[in-house]
PDB file of N, CA and C in Angstrom:
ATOM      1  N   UNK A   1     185.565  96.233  54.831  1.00  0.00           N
ATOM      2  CA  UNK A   1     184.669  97.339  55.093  1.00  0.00           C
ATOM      3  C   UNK A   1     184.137  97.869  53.766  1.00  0.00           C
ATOM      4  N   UNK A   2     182.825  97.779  53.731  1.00  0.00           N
ATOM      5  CA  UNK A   2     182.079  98.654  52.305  1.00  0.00           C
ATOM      6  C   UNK A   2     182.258  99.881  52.561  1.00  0.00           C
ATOM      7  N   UNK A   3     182.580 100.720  51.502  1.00  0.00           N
ATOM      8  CA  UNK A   3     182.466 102.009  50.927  1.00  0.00           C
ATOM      9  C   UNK A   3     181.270 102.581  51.413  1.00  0.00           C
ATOM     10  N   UNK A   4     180.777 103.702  51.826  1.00  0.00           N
ATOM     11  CA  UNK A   4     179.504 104.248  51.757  1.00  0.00           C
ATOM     12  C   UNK A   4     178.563 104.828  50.078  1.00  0.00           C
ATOM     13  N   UNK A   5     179.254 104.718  49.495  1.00  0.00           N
ATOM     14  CA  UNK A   5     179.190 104.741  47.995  1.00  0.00           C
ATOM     15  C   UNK A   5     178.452 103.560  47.060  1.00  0.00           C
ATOM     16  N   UNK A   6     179.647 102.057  47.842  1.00  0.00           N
ATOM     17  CA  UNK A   6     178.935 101.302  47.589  1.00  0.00           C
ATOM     18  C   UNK A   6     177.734 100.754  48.019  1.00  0.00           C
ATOM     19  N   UNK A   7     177.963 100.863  48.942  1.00  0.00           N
ATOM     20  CA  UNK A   7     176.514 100.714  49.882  1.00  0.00           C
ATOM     21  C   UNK A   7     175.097 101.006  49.406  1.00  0.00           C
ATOM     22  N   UNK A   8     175.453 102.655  49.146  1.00  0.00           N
ATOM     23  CA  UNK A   8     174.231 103.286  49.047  1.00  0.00           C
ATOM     24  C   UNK A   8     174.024 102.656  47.320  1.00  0.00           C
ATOM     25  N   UNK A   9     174.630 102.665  46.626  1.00  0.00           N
ATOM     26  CA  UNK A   9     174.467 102.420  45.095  1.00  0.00           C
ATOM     27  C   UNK A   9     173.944 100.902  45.090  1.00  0.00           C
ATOM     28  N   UNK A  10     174.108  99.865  45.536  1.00  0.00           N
ATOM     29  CA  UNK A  10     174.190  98.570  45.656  1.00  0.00           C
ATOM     30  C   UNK A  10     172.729  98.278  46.251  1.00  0.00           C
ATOM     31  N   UNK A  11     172.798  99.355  47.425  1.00  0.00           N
ATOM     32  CA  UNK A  11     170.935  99.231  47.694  1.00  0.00           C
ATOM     33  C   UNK A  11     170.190  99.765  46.681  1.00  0.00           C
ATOM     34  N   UNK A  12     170.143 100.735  46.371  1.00  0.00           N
ATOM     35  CA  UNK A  12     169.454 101.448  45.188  1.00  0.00           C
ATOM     36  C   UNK A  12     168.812 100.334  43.917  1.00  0.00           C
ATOM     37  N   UNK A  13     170.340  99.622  43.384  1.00  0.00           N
ATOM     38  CA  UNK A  13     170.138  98.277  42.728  1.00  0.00           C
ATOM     39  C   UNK A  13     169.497  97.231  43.220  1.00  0.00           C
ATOM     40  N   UNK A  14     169.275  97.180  44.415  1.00  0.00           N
ATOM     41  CA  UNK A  14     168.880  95.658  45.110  1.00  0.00           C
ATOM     42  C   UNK A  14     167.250  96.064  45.490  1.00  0.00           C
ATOM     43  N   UNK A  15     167.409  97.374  45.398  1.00  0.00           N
ATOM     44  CA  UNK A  15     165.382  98.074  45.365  1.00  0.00           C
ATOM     45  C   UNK A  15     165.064  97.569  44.143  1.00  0.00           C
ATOM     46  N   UNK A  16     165.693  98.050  42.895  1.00  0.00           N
ATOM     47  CA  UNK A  16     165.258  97.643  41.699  1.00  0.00           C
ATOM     48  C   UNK A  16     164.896  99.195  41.441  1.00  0.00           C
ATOM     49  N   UNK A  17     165.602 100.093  42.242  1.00  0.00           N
ATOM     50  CA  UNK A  17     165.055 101.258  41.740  1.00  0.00           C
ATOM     51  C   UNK A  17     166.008 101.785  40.773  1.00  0.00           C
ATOM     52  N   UNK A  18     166.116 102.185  39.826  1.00  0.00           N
ATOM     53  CA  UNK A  18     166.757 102.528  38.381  1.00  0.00           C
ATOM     54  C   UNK A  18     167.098 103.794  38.763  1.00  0.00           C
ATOM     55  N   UNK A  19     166.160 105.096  39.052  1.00  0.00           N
ATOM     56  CA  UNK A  19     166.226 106.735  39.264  1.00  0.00           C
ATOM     57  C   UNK A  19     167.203 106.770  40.163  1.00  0.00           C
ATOM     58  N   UNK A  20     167.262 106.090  41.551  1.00  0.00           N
ATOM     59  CA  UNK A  20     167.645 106.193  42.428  1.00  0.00           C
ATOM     60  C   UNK A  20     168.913 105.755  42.317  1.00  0.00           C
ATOM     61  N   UNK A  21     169.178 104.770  41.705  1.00  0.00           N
ATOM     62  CA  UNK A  21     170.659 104.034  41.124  1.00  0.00           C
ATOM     63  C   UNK A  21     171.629 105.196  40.116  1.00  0.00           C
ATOM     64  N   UNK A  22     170.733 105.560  39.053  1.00  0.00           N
ATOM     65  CA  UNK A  22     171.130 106.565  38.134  1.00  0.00           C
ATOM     66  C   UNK A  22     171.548 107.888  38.305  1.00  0.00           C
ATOM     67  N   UNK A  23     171.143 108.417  40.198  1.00  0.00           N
ATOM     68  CA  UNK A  23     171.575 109.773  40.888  1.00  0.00           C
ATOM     69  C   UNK A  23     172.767 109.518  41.244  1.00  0.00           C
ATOM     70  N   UNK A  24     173.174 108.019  41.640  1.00  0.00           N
ATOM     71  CA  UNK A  24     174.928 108.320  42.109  1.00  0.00           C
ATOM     72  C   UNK A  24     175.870 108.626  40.899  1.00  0.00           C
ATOM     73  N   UNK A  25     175.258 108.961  39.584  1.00  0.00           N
ATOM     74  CA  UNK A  25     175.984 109.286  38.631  1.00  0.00           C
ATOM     75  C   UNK A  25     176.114 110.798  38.266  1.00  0.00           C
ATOM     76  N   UNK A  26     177.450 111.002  37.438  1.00  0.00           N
ATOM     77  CA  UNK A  26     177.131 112.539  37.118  1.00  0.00           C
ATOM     78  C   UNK A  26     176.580 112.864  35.718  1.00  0.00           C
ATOM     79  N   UNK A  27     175.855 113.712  35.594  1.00  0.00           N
ATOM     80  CA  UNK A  27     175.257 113.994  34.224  1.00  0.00           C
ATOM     81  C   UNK A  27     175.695 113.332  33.322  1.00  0.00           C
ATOM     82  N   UNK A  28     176.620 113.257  32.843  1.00  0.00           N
ATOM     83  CA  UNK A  28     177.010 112.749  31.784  1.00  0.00           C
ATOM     84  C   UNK A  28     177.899 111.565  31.585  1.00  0.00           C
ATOM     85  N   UNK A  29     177.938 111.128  33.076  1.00  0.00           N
ATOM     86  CA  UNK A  29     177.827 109.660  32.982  1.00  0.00           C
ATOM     87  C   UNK A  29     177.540 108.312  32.453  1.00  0.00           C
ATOM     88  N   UNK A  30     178.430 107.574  32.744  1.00  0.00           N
ATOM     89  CA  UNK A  30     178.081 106.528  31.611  1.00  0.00           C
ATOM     90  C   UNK A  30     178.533 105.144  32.138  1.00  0.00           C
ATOM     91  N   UNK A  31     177.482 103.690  32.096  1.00  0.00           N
ATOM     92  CA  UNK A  31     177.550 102.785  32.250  1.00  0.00           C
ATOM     93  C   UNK A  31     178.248 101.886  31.687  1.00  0.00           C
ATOM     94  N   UNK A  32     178.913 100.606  31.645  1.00  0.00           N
ATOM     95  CA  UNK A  32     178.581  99.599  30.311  1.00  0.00           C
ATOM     96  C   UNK A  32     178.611  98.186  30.866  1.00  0.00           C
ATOM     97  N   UNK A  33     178.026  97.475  29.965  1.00  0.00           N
ATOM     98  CA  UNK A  33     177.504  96.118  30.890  1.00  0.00           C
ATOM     99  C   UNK A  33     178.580  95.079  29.866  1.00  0.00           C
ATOM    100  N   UNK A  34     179.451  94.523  30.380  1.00  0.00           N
ATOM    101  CA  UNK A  34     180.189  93.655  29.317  1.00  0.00           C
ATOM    102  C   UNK A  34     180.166  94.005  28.030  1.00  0.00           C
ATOM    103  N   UNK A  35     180.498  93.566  27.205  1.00  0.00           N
ATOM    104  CA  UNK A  35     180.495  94.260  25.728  1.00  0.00           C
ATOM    105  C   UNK A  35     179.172  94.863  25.275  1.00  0.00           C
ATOM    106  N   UNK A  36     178.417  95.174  26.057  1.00  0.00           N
ATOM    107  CA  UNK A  36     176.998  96.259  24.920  1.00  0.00           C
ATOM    108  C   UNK A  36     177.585  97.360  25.430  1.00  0.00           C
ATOM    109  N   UNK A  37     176.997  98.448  24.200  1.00  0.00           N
ATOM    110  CA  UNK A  37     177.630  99.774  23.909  1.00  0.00           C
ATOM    111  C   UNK A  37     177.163 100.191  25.477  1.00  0.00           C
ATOM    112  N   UNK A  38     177.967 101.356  25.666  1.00  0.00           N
ATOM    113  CA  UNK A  38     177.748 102.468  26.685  1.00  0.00           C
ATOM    114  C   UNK A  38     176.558 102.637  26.840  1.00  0.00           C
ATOM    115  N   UNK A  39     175.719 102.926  27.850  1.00  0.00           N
ATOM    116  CA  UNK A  39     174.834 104.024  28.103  1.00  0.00           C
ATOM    117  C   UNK A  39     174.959 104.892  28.577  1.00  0.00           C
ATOM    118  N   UNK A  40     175.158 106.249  28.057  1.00  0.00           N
ATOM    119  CA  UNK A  40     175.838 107.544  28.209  1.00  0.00           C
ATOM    120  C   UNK A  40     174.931 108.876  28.544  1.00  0.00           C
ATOM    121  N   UNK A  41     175.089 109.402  29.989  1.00  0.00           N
ATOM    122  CA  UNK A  41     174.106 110.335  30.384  1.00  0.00           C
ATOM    123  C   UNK A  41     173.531 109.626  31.311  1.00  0.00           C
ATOM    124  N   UNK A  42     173.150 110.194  32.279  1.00  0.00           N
ATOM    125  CA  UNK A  42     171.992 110.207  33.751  1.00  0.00           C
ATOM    126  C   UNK A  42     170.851 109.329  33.091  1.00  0.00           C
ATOM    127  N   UNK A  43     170.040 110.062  32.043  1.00  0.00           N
ATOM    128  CA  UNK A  43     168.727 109.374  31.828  1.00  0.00           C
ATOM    129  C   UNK A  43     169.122 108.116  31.109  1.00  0.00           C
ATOM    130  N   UNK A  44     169.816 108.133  30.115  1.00  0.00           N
ATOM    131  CA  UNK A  44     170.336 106.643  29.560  1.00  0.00           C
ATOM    132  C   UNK A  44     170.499 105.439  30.790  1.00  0.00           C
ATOM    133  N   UNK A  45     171.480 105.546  31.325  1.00  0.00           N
ATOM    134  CA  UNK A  45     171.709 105.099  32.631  1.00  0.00           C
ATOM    135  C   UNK A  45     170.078 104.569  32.720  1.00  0.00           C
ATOM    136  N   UNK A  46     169.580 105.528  34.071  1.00  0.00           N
ATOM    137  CA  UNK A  46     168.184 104.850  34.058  1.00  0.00           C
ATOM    138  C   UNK A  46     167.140 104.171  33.666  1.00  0.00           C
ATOM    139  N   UNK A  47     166.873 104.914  32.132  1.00  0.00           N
ATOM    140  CA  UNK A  47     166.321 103.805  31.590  1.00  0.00           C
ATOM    141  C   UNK A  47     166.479 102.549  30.674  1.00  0.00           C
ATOM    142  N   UNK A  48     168.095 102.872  30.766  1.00  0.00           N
ATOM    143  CA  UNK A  48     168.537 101.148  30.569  1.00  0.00           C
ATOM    144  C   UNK A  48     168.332 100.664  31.965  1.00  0.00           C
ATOM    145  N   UNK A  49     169.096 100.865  32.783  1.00  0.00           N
ATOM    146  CA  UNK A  49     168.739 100.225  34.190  1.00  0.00           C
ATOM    147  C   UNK A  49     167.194  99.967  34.211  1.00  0.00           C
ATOM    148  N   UNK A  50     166.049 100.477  34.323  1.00  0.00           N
ATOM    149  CA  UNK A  50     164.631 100.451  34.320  1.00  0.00           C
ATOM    150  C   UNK A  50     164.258  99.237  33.484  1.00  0.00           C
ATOM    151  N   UNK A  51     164.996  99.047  32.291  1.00  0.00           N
ATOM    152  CA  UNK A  51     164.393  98.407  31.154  1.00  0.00           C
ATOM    153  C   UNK A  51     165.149  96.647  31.557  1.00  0.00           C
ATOM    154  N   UNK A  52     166.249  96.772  32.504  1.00  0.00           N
ATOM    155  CA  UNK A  52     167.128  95.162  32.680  1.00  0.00           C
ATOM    156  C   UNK A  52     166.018  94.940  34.021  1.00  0.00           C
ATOM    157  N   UNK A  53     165.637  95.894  34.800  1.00  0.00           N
ATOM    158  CA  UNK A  53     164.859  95.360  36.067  1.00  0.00           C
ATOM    159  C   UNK A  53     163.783  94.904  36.072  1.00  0.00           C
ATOM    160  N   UNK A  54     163.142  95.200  34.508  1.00  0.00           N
ATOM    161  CA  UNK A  54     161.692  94.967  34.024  1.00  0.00           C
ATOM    162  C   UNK A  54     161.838  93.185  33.846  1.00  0.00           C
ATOM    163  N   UNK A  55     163.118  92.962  33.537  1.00  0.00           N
ATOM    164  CA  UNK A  55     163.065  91.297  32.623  1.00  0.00           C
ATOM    165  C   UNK A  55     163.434  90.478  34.111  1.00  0.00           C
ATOM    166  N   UNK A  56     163.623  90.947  35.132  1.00  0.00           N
ATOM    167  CA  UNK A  56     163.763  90.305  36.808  1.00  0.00           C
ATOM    168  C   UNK A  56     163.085  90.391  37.870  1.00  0.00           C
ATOM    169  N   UNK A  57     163.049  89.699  38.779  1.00  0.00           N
ATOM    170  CA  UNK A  57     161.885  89.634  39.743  1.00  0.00           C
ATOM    171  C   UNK A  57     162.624  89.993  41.157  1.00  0.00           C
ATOM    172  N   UNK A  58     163.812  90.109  40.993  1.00  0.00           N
ATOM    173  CA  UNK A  58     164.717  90.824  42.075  1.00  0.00           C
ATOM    174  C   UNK A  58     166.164  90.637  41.666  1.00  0.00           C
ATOM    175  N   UNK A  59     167.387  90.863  42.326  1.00  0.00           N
ATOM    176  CA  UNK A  59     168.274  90.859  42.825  1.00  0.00           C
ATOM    177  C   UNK A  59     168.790  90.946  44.063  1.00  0.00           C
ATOM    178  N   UNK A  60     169.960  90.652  44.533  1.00  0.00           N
ATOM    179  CA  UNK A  60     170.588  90.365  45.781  1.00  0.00           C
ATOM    180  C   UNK A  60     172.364  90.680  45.785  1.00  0.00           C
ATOM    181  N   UNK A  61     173.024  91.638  46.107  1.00  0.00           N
ATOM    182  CA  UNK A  61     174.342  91.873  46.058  1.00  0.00           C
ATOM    183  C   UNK A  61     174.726  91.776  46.896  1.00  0.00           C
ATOM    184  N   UNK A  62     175.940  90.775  47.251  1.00  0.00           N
ATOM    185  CA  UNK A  62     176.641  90.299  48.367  1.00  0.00           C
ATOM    186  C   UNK A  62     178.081  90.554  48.018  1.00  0.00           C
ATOM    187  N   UNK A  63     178.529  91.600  48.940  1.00  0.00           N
ATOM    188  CA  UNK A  63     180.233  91.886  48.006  1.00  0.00           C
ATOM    189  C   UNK A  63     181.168  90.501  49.050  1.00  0.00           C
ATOM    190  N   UNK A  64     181.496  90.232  48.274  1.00  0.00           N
ATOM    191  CA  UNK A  64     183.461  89.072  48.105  1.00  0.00           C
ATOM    192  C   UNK A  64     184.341  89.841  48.500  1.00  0.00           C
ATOM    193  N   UNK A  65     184.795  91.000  47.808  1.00  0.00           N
ATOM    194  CA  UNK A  65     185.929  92.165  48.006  1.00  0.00           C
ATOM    195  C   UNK A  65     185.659  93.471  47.373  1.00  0.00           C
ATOM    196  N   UNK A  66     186.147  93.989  47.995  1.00  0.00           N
ATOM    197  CA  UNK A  66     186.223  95.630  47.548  1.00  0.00           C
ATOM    198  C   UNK A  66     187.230  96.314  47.647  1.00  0.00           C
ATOM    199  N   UNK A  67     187.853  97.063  46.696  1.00  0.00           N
ATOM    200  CA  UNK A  67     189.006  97.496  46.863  1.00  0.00           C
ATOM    201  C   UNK A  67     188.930  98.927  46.068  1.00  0.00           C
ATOM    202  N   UNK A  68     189.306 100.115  47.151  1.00  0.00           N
ATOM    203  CA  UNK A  68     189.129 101.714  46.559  1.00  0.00           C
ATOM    204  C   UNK A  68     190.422 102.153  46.989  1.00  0.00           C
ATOM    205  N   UNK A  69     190.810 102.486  45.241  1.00  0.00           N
ATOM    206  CA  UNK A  69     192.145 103.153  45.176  1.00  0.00           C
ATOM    207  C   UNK A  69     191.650 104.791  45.017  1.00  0.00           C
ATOM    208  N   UNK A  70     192.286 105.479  45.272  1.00  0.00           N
ATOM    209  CA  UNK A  70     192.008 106.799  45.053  1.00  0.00           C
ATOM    210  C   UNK A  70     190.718 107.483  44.762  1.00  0.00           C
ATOM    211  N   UNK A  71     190.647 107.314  43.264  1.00  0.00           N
ATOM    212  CA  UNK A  71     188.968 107.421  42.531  1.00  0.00           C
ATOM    213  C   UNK A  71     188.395 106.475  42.295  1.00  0.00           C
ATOM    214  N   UNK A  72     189.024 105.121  41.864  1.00  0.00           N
ATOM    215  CA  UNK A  72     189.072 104.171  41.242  1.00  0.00           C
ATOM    216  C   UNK A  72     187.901 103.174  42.149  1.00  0.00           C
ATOM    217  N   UNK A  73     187.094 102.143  42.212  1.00  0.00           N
ATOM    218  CA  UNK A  73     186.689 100.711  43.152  1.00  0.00           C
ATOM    219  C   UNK A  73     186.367 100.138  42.163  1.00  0.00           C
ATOM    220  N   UNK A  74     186.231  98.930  42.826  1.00  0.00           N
ATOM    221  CA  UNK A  74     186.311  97.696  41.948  1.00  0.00           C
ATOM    222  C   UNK A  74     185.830  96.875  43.422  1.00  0.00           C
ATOM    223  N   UNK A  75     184.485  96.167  43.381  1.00  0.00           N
ATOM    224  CA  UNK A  75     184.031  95.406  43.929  1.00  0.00           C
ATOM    225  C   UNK A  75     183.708  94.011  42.861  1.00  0.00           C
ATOM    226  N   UNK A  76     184.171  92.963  43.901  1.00  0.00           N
ATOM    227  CA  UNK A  76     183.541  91.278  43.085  1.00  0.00           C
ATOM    228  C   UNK A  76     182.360  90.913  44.040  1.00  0.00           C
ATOM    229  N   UNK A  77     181.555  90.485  43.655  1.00  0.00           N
ATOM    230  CA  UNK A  77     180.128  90.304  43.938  1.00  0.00           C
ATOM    231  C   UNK A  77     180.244  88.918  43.890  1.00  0.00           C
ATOM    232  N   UNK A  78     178.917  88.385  43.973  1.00  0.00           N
ATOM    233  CA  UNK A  78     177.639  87.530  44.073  1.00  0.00           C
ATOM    234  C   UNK A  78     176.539  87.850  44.126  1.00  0.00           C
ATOM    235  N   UNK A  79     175.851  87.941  43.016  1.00  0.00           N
ATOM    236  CA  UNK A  79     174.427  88.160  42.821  1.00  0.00           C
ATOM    237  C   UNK A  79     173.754  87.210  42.448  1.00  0.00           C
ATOM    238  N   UNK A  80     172.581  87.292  43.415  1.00  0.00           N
ATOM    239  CA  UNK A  80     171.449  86.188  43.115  1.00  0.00           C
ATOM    240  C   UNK A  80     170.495  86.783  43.012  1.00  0.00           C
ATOM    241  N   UNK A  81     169.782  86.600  41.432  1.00  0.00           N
ATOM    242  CA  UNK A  81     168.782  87.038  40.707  1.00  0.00           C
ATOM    243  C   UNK A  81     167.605  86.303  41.005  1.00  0.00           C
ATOM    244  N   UNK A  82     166.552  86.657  41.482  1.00  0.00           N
ATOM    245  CA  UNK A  82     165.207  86.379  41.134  1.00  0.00           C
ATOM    246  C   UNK A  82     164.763  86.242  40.082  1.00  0.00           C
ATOM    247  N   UNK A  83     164.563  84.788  39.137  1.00  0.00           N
ATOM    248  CA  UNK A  83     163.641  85.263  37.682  1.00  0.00           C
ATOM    249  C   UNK A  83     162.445  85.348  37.964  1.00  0.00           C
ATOM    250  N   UNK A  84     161.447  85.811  36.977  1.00  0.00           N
ATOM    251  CA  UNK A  84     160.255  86.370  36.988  1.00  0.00           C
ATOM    252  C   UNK A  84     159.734  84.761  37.347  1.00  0.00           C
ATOM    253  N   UNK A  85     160.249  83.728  37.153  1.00  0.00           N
ATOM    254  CA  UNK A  85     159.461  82.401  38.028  1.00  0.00           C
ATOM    255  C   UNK A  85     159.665  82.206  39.242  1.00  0.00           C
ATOM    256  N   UNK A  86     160.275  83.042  39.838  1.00  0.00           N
ATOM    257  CA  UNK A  86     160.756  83.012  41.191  1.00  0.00           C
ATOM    258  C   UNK A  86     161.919  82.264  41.739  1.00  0.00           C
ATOM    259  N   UNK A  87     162.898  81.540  40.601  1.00  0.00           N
ATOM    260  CA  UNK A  87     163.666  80.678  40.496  1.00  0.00           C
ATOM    261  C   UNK A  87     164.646  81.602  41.064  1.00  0.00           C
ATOM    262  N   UNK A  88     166.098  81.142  41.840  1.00  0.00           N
ATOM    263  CA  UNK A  88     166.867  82.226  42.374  1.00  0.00           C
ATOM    264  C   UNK A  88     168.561  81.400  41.442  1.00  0.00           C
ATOM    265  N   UNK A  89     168.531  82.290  41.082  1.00  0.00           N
ATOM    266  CA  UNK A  89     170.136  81.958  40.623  1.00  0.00           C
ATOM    267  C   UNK A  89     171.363  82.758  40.775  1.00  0.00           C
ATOM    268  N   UNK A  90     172.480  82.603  41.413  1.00  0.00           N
ATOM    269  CA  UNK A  90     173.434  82.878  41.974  1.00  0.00           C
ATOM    270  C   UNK A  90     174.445  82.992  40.545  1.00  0.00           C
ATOM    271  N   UNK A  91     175.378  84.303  40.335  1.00  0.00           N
ATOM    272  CA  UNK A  91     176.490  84.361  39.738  1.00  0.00           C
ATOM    273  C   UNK A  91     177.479  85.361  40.242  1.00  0.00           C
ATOM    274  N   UNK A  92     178.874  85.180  39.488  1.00  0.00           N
ATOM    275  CA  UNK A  92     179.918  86.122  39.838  1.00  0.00           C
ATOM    276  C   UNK A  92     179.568  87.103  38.843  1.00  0.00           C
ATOM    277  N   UNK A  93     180.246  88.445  39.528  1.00  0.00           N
ATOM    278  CA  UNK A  93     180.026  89.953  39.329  1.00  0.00           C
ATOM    279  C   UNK A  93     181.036  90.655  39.443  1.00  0.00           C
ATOM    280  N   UNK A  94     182.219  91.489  38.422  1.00  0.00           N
ATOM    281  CA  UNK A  94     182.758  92.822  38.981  1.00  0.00           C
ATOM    282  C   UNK A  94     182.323  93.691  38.341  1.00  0.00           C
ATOM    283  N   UNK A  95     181.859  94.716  39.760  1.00  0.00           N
ATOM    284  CA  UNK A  95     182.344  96.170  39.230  1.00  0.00           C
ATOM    285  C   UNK A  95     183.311  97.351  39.344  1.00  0.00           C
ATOM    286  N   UNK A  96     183.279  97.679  38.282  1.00  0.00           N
ATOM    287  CA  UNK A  96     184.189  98.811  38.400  1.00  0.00           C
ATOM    288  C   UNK A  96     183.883 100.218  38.077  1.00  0.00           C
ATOM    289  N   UNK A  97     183.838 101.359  39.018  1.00  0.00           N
ATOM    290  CA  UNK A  97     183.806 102.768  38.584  1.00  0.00           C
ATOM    291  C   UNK A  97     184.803 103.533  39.421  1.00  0.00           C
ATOM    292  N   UNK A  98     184.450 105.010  38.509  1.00  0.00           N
ATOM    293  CA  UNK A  98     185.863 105.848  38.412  1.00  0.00           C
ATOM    294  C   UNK A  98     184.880 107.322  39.196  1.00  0.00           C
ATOM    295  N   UNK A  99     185.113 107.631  40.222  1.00  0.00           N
ATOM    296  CA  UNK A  99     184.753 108.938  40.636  1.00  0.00           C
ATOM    297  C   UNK A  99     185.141 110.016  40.302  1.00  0.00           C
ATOM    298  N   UNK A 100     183.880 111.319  39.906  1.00  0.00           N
ATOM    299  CA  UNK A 100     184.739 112.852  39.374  1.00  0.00           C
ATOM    300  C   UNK A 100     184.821 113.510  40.775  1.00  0.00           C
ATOM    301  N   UNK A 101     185.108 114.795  40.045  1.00  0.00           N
ATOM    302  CA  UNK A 101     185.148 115.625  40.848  1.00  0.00           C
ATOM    303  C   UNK A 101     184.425 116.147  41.798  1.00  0.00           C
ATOM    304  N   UNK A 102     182.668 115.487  41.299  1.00  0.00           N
ATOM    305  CA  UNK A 102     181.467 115.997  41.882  1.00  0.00           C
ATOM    306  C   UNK A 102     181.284 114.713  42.862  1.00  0.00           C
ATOM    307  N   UNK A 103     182.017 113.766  43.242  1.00  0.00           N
ATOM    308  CA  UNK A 103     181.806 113.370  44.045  1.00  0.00           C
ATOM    309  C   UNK A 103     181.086 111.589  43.043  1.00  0.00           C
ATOM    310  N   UNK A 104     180.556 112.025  42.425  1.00  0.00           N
ATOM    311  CA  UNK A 104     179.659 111.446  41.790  1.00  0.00           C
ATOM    312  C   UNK A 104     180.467 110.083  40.468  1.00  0.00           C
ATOM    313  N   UNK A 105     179.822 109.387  40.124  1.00  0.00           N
ATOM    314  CA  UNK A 105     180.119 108.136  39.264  1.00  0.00           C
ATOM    315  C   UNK A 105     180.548 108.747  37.977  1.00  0.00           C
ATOM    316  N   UNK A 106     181.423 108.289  37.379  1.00  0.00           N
ATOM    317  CA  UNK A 106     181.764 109.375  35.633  1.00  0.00           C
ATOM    318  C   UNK A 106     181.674 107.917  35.084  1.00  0.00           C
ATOM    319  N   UNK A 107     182.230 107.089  35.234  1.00  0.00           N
ATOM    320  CA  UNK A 107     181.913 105.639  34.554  1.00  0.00           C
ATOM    321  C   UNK A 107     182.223 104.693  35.317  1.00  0.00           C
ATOM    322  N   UNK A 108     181.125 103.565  34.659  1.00  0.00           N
ATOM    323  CA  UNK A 108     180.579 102.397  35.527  1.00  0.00           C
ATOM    324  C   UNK A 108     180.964 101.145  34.936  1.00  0.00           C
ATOM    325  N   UNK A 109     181.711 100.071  34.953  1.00  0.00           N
ATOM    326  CA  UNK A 109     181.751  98.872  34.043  1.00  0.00           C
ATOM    327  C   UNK A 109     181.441  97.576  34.638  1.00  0.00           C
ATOM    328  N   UNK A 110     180.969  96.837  34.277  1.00  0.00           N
ATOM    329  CA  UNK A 110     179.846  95.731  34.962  1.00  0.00           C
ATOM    330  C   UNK A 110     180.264  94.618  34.301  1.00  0.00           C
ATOM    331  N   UNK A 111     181.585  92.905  34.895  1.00  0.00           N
ATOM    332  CA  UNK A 111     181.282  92.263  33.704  1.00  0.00           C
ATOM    333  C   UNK A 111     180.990  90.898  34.276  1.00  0.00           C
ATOM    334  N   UNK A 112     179.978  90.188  34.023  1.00  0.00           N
ATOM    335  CA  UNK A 112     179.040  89.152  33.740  1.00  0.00           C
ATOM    336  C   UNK A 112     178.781  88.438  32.786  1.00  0.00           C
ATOM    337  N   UNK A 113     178.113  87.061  32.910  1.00  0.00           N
ATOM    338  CA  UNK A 113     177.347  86.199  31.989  1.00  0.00           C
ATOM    339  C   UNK A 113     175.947  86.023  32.754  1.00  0.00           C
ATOM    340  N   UNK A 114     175.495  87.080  31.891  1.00  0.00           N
ATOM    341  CA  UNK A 114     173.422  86.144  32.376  1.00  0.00           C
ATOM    342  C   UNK A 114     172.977  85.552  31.383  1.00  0.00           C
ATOM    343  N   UNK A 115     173.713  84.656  30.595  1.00  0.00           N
ATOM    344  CA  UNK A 115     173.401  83.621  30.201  1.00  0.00           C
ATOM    345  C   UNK A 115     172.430  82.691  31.401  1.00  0.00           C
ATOM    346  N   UNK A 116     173.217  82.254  32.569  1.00  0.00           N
ATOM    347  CA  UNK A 116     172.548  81.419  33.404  1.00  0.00           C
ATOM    348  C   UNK A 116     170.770  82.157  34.318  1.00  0.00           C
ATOM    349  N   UNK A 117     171.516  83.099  34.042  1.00  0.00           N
ATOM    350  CA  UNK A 117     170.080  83.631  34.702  1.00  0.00           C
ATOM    351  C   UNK A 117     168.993  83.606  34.280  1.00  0.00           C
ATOM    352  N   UNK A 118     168.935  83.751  32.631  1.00  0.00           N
ATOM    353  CA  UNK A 118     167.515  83.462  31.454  1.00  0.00           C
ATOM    354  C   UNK A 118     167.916  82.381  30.851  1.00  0.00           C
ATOM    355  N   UNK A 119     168.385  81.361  31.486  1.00  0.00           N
ATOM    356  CA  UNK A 119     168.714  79.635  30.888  1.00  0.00           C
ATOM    357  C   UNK A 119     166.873  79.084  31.068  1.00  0.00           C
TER     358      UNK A 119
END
């Protein structure tokens, strides 16, 4: 069973909408995508998100498992990326975030190789 959390966040991503992705966070929230630094804050968030959706022609998130401990989830994926040639390529995905108090995302960790995706 998906989370309603994940759900709603996972569509948001699969719009390609960045703003809309960047509201399940709390102000001062903060992302990180495999080893690149944090993006720290609501608007960071977004327009890093804005700026990875610009270099893709879609996405597709299909959760494997999900598992919510307390605050804690951790979903493993399959995402299949659209490149801007319309080529579709399939990879593995976890994420992991930590819920505050507001209900809302306090940090997000994402880890991947899109190596294959801009091959």
């Amino acid at each position: 069973m998906t989370s309603a959390l994940t759900a709603a966040a996972l569509q948001a991503v699969d719009s390609l909408d960045a703003k809309g992705f960047a509201e399940y966070f709390a102000p001062d929230g903060k992302i990180t995508f495999g080893n690149v630094p944090a993006l720290e804050g609501r608007n960071a968030v977004e327009a890093g998100c804005a700026g990875f959706f610009g270099t893709i022609g879609g996405m597709q998130h299909d959760i494997v498992n999900e598992w919510v401990v307390g605050k804690d989830t951790i979903v493993e994926l399959a995402v299949t990326y659209t490149r801007k040639d319309g080529r579709k390529v399939s990879i593995p995905v976890v994420s992991i975030w930590t819920v505050g108090g507001t209900g809302l995302i306090d940090e997000y960790r994402v880890f991947f190789d899109l190596a294959p995706v801009f091959a």
